[in-house]
PDB file of N, CA and C in Angstrom:
ATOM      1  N   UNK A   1       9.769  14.140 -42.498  1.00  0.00           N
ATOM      2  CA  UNK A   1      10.160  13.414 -43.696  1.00  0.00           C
ATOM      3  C   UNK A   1       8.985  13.369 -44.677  1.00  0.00           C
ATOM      4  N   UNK A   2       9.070  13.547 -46.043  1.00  0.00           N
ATOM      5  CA  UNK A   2       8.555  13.823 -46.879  1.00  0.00           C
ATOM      6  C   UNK A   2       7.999  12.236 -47.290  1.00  0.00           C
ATOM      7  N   UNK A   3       6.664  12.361 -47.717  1.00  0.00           N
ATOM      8  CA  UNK A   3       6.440  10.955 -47.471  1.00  0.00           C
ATOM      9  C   UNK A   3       4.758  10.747 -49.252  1.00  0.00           C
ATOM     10  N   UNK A   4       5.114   9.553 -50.120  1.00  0.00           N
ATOM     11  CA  UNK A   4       4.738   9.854 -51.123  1.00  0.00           C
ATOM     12  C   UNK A   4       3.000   9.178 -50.858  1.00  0.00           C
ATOM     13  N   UNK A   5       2.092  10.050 -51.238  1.00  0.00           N
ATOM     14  CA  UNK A   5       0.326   9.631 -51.288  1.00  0.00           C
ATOM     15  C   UNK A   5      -0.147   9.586 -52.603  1.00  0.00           C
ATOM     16  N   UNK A   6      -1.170   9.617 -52.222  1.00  0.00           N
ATOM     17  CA  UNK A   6      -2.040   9.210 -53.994  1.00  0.00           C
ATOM     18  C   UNK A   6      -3.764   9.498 -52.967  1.00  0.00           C
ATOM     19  N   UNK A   7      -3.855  11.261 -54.100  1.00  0.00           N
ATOM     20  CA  UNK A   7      -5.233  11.176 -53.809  1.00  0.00           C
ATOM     21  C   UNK A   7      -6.499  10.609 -54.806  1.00  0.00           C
ATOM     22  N   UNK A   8      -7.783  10.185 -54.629  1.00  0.00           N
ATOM     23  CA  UNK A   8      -8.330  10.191 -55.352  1.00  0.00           C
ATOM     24  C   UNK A   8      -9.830  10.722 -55.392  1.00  0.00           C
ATOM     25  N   UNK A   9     -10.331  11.578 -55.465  1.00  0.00           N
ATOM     26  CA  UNK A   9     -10.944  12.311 -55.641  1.00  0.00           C
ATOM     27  C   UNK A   9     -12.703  12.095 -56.574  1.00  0.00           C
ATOM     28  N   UNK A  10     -13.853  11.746 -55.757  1.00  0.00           N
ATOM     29  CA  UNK A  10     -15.025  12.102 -56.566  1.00  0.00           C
ATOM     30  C   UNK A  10     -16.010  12.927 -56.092  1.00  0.00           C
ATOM     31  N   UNK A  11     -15.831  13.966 -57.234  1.00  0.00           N
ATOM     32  CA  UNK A  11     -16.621  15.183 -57.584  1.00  0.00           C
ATOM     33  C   UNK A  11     -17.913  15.243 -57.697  1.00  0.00           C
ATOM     34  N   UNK A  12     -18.917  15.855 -57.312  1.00  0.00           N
ATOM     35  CA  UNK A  12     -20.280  15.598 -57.884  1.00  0.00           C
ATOM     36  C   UNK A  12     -20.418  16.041 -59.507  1.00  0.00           C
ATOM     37  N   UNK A  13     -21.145  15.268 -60.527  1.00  0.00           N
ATOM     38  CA  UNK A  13     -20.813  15.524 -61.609  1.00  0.00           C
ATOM     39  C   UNK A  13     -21.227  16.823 -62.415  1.00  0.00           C
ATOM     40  N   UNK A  14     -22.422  17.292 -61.759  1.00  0.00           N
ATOM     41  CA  UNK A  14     -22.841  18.461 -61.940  1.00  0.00           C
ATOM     42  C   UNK A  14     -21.530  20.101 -62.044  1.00  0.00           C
ATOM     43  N   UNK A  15     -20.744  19.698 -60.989  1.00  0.00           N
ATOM     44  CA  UNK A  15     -19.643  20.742 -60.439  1.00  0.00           C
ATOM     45  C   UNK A  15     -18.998  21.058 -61.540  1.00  0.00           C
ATOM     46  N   UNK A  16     -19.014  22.583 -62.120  1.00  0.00           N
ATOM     47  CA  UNK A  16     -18.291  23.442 -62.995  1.00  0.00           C
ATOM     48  C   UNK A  16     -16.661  22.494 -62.909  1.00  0.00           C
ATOM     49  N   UNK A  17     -15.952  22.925 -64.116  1.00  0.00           N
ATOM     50  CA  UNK A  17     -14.430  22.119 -64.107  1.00  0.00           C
ATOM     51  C   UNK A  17     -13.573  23.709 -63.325  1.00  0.00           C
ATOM     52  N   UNK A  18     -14.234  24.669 -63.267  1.00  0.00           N
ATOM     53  CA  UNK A  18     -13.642  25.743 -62.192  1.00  0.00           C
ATOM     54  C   UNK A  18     -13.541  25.494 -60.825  1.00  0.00           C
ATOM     55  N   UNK A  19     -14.573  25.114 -60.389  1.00  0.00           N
ATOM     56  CA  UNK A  19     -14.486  24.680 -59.104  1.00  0.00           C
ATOM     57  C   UNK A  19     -14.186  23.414 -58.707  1.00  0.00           C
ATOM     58  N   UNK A  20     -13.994  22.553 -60.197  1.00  0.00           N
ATOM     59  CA  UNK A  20     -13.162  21.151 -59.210  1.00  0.00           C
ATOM     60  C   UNK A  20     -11.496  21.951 -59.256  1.00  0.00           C
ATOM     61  N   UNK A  21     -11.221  22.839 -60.388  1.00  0.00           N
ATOM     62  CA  UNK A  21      -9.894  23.019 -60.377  1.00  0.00           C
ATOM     63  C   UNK A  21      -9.323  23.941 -58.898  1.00  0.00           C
ATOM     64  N   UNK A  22     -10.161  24.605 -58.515  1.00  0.00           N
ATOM     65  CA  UNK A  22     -10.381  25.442 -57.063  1.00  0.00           C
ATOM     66  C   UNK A  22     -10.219  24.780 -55.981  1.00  0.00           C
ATOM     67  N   UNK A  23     -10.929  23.712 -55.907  1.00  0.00           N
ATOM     68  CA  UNK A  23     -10.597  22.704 -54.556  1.00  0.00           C
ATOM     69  C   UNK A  23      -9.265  21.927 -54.841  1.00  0.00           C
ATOM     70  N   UNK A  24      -9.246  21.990 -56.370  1.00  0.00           N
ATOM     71  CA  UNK A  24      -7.908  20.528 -56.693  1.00  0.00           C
ATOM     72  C   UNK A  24      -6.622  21.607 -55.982  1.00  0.00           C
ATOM     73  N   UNK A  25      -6.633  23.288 -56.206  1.00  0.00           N
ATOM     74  CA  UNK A  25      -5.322  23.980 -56.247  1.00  0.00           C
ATOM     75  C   UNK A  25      -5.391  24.249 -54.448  1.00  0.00           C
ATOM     76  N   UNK A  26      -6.872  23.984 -53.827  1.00  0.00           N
ATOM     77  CA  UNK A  26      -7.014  24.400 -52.407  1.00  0.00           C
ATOM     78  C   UNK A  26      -6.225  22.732 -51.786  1.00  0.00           C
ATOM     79  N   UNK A  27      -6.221  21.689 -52.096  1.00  0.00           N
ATOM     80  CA  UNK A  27      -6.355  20.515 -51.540  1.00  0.00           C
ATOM     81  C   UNK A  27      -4.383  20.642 -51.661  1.00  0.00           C
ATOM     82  N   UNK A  28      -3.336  20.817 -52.846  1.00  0.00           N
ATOM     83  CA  UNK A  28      -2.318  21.060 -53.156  1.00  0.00           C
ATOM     84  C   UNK A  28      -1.793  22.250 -52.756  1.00  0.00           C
ATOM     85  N   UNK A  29      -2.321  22.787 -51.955  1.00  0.00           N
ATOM     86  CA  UNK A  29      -1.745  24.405 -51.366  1.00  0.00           C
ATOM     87  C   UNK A  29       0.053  23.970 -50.402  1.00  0.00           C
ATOM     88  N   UNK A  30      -0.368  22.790 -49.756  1.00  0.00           N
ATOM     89  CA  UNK A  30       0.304  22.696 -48.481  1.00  0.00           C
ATOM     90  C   UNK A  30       1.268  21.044 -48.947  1.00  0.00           C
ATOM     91  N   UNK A  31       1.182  20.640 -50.596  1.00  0.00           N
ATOM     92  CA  UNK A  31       2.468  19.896 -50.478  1.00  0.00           C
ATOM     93  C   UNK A  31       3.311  19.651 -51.794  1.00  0.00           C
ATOM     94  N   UNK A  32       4.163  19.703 -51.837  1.00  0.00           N
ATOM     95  CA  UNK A  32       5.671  19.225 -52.447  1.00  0.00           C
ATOM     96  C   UNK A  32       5.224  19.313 -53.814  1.00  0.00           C
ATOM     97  N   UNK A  33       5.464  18.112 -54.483  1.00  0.00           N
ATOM     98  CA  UNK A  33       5.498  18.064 -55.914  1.00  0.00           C
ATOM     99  C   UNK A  33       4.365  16.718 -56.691  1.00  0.00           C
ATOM    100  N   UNK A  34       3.258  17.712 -57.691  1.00  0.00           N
ATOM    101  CA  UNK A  34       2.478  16.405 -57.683  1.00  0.00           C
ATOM    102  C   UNK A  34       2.316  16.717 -59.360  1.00  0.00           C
ATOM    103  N   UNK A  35       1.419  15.663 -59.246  1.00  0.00           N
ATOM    104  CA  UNK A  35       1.309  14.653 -60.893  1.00  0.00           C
ATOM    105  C   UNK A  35      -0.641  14.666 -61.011  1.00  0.00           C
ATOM    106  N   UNK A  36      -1.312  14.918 -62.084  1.00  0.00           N
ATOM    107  CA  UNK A  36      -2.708  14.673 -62.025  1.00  0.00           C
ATOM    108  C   UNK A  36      -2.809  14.034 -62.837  1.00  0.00           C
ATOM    109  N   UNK A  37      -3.989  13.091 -62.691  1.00  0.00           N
ATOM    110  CA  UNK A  37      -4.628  12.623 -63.553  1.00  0.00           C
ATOM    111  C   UNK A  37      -6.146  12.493 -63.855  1.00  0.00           C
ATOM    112  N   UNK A  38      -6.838  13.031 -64.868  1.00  0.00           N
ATOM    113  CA  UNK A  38      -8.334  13.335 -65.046  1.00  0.00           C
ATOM    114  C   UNK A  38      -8.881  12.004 -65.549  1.00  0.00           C
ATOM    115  N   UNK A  39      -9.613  11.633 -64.635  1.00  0.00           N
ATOM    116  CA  UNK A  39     -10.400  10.331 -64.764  1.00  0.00           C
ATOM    117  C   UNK A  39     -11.618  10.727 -65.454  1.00  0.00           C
ATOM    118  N   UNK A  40     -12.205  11.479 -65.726  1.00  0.00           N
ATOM    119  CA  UNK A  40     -13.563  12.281 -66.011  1.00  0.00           C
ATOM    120  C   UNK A  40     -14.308  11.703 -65.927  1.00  0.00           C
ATOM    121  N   UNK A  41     -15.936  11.570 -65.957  1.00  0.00           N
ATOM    122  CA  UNK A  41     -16.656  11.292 -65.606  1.00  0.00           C
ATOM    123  C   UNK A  41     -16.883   9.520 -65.521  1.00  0.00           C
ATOM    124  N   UNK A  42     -17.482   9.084 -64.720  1.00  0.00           N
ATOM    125  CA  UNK A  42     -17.753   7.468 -64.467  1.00  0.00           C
ATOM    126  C   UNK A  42     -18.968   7.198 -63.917  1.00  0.00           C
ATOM    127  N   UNK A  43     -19.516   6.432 -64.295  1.00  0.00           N
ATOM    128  CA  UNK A  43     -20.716   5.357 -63.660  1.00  0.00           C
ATOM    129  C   UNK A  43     -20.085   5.118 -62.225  1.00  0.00           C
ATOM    130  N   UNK A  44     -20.885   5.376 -61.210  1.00  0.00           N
ATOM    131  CA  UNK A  44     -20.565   4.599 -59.541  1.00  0.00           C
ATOM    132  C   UNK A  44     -21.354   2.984 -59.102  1.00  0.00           C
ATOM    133  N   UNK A  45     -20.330   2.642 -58.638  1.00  0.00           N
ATOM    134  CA  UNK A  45     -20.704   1.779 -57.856  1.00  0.00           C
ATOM    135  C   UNK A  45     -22.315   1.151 -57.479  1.00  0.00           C
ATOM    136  N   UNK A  46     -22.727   2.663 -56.615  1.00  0.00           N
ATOM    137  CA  UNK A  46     -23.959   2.549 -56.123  1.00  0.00           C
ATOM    138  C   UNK A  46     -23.919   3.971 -55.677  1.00  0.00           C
ATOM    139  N   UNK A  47     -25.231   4.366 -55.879  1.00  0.00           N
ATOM    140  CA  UNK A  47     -25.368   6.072 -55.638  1.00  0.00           C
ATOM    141  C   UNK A  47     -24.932   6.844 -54.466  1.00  0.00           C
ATOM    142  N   UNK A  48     -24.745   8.008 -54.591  1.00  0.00           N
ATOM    143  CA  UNK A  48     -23.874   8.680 -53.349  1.00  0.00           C
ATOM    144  C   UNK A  48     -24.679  10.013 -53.375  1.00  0.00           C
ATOM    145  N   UNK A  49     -25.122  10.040 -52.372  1.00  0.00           N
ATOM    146  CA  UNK A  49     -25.957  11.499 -52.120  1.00  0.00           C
ATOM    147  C   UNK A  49     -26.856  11.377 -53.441  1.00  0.00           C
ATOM    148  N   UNK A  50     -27.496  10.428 -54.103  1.00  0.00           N
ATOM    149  CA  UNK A  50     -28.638   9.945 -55.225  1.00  0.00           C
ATOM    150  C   UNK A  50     -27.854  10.911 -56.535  1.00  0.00           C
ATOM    151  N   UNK A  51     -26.662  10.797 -56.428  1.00  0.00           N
ATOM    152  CA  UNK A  51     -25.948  10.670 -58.116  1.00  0.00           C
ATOM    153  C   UNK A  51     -25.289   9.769 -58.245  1.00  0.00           C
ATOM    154  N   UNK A  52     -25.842   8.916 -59.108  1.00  0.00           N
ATOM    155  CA  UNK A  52     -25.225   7.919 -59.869  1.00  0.00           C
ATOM    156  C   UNK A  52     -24.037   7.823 -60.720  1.00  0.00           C
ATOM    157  N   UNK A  53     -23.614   8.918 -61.416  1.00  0.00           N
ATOM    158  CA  UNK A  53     -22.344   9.167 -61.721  1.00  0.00           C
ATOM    159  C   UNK A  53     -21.181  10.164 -61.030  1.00  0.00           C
ATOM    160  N   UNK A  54     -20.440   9.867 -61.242  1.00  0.00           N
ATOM    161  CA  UNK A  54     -18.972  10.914 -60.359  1.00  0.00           C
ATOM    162  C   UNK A  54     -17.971  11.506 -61.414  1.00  0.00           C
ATOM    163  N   UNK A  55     -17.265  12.646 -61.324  1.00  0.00           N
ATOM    164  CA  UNK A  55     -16.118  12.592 -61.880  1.00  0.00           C
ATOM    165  C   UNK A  55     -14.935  12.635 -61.041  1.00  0.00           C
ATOM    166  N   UNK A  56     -14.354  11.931 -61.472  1.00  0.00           N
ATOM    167  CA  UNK A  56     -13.210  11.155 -60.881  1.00  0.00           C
ATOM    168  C   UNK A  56     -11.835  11.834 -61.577  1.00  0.00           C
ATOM    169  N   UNK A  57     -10.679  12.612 -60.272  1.00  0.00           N
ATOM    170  CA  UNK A  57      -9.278  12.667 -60.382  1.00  0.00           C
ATOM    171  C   UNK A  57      -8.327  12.154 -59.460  1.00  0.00           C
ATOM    172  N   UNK A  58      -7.420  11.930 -60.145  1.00  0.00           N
ATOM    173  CA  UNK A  58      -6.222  11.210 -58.726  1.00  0.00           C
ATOM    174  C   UNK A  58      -4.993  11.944 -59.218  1.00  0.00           C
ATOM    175  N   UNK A  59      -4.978  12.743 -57.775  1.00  0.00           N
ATOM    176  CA  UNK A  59      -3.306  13.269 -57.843  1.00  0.00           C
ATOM    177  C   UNK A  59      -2.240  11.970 -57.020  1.00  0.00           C
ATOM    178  N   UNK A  60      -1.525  12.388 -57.530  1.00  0.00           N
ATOM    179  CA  UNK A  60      -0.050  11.785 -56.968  1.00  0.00           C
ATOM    180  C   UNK A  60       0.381  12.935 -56.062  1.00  0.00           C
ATOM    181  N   UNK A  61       1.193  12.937 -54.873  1.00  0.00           N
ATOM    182  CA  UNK A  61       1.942  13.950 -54.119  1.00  0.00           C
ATOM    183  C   UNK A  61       3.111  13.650 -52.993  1.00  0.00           C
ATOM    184  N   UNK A  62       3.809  14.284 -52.740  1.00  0.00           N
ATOM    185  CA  UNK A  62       4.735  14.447 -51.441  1.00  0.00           C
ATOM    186  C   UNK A  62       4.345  15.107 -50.286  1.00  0.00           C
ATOM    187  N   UNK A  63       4.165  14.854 -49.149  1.00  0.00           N
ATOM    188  CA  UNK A  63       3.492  15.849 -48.124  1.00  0.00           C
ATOM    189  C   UNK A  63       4.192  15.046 -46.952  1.00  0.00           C
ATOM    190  N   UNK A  64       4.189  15.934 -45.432  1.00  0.00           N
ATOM    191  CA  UNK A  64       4.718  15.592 -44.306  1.00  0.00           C
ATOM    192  C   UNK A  64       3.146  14.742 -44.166  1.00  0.00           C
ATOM    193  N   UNK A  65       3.457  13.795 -43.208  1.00  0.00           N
ATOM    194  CA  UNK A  65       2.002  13.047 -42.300  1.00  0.00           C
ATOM    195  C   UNK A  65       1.149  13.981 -42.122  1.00  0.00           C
ATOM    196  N   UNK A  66       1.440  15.084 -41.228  1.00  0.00           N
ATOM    197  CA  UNK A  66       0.856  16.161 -40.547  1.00  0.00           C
ATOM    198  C   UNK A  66      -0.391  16.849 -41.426  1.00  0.00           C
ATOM    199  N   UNK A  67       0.531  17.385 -42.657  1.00  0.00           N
ATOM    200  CA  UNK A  67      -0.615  17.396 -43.765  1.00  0.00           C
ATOM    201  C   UNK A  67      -1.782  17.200 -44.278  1.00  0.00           C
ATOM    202  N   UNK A  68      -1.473  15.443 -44.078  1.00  0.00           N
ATOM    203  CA  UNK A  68      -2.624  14.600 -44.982  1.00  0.00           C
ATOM    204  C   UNK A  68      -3.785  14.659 -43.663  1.00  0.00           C
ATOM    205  N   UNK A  69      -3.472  15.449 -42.430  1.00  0.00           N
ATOM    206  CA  UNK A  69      -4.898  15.678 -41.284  1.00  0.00           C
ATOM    207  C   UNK A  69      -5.586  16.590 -42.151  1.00  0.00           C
ATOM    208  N   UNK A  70      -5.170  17.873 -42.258  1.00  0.00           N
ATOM    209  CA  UNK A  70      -5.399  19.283 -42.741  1.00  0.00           C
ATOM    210  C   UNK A  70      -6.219  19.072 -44.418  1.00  0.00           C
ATOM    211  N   UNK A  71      -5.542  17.885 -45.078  1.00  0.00           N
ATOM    212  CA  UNK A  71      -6.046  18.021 -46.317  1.00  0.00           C
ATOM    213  C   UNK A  71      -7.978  17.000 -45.983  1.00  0.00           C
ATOM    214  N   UNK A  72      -7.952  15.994 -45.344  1.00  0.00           N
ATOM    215  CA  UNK A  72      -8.824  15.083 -45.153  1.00  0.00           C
ATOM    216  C   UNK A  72      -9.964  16.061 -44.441  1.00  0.00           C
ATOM    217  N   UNK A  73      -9.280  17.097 -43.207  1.00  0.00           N
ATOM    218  CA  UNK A  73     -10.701  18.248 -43.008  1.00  0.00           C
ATOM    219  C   UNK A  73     -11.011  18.758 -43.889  1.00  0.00           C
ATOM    220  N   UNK A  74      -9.837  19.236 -44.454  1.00  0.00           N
ATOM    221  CA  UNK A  74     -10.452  20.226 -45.708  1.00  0.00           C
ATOM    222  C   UNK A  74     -11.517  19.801 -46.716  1.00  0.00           C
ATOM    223  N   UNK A  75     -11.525  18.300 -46.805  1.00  0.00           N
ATOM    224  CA  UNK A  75     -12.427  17.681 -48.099  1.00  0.00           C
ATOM    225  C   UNK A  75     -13.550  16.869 -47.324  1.00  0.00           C
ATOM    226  N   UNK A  76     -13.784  17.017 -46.430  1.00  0.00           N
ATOM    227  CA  UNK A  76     -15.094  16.421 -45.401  1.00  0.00           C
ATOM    228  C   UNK A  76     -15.815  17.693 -45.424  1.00  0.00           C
ATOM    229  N   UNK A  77     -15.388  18.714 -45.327  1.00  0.00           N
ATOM    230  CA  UNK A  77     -16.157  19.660 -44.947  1.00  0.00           C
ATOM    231  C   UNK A  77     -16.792  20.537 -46.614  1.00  0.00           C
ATOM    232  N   UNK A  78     -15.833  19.863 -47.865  1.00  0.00           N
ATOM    233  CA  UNK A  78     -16.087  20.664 -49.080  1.00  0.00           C
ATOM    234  C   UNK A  78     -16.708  20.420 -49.852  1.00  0.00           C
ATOM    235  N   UNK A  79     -17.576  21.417 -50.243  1.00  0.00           N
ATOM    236  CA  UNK A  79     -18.993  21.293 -51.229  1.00  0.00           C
ATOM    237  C   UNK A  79     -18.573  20.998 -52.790  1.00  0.00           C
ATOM    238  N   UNK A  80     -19.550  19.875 -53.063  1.00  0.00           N
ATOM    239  CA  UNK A  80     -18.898  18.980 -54.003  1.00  0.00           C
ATOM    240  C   UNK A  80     -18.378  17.727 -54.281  1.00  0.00           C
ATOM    241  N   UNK A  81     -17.161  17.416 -53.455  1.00  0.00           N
ATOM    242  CA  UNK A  81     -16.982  15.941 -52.844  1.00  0.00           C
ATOM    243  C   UNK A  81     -17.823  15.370 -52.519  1.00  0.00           C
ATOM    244  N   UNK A  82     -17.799  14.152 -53.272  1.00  0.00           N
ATOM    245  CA  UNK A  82     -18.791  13.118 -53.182  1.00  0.00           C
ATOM    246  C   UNK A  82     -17.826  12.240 -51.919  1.00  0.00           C
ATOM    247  N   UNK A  83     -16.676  11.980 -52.903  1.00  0.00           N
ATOM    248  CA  UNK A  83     -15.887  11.218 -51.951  1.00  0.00           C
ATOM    249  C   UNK A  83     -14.287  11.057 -52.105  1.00  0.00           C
ATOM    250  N   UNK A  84     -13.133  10.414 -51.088  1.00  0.00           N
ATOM    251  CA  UNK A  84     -12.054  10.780 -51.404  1.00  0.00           C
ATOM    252  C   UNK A  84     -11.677   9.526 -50.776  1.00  0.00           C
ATOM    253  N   UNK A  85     -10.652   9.604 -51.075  1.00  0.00           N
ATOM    254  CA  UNK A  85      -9.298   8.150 -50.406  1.00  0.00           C
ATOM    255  C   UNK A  85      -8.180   8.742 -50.669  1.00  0.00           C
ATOM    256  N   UNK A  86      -7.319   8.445 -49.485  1.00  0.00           N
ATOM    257  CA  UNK A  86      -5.877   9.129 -49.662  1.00  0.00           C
ATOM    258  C   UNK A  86      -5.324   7.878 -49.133  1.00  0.00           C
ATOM    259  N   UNK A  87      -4.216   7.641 -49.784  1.00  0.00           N
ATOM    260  CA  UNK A  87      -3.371   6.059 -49.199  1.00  0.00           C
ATOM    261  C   UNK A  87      -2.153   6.872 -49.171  1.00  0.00           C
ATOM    262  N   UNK A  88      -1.335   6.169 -48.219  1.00  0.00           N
ATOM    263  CA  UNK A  88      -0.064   6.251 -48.754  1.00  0.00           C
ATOM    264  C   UNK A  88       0.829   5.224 -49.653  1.00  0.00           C
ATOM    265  N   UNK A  89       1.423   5.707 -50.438  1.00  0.00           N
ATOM    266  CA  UNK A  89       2.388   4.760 -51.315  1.00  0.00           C
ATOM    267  C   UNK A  89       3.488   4.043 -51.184  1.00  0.00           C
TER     268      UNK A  89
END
């Protein structure tokens, strides 16, 4: 059963808008029907790997459970990601 998430996505800010769009089309390979939204760049919290700013996107999507394993390796292991949260909705 098709089941609705919300990713959100921070980029290191340095990262070409090619290669966030590369991971954004690698991370969406494996679900349904989604929605983006470009947060672009932001002030953090508190520094992450000593950058102080992030750029920030959040997709909307449909995906089986099974999925959201495959997508969470995929972005632990990917150069660039600062950091991610996937909820479900």
């Amino acid at each position: 059963m098709q089941r609705k998430y919300e990713l959100t996505l921070v980029f290191n800010p340095t990262l070409s808008s090619e290669k966030r769009e590369e991971i954004k089309k690698k991370v969406l390979g494996t679900v349904k029907s989604s929605s983006s939204e470009d947060l672009g760049a932001l002030d953090l919290a508190y520094p992450i790997k000593k950058q102080a700013k992030g750029y920030f996107l959040r997709l909307s999507f449909e995906s089986l459970p099974e999925n959201t394993v495959k997508i969470k390796e995929n972005l632990k292991i990917t150069e660039g990601v600062l950091r991610y949260l996937l909820i479900k909705k």
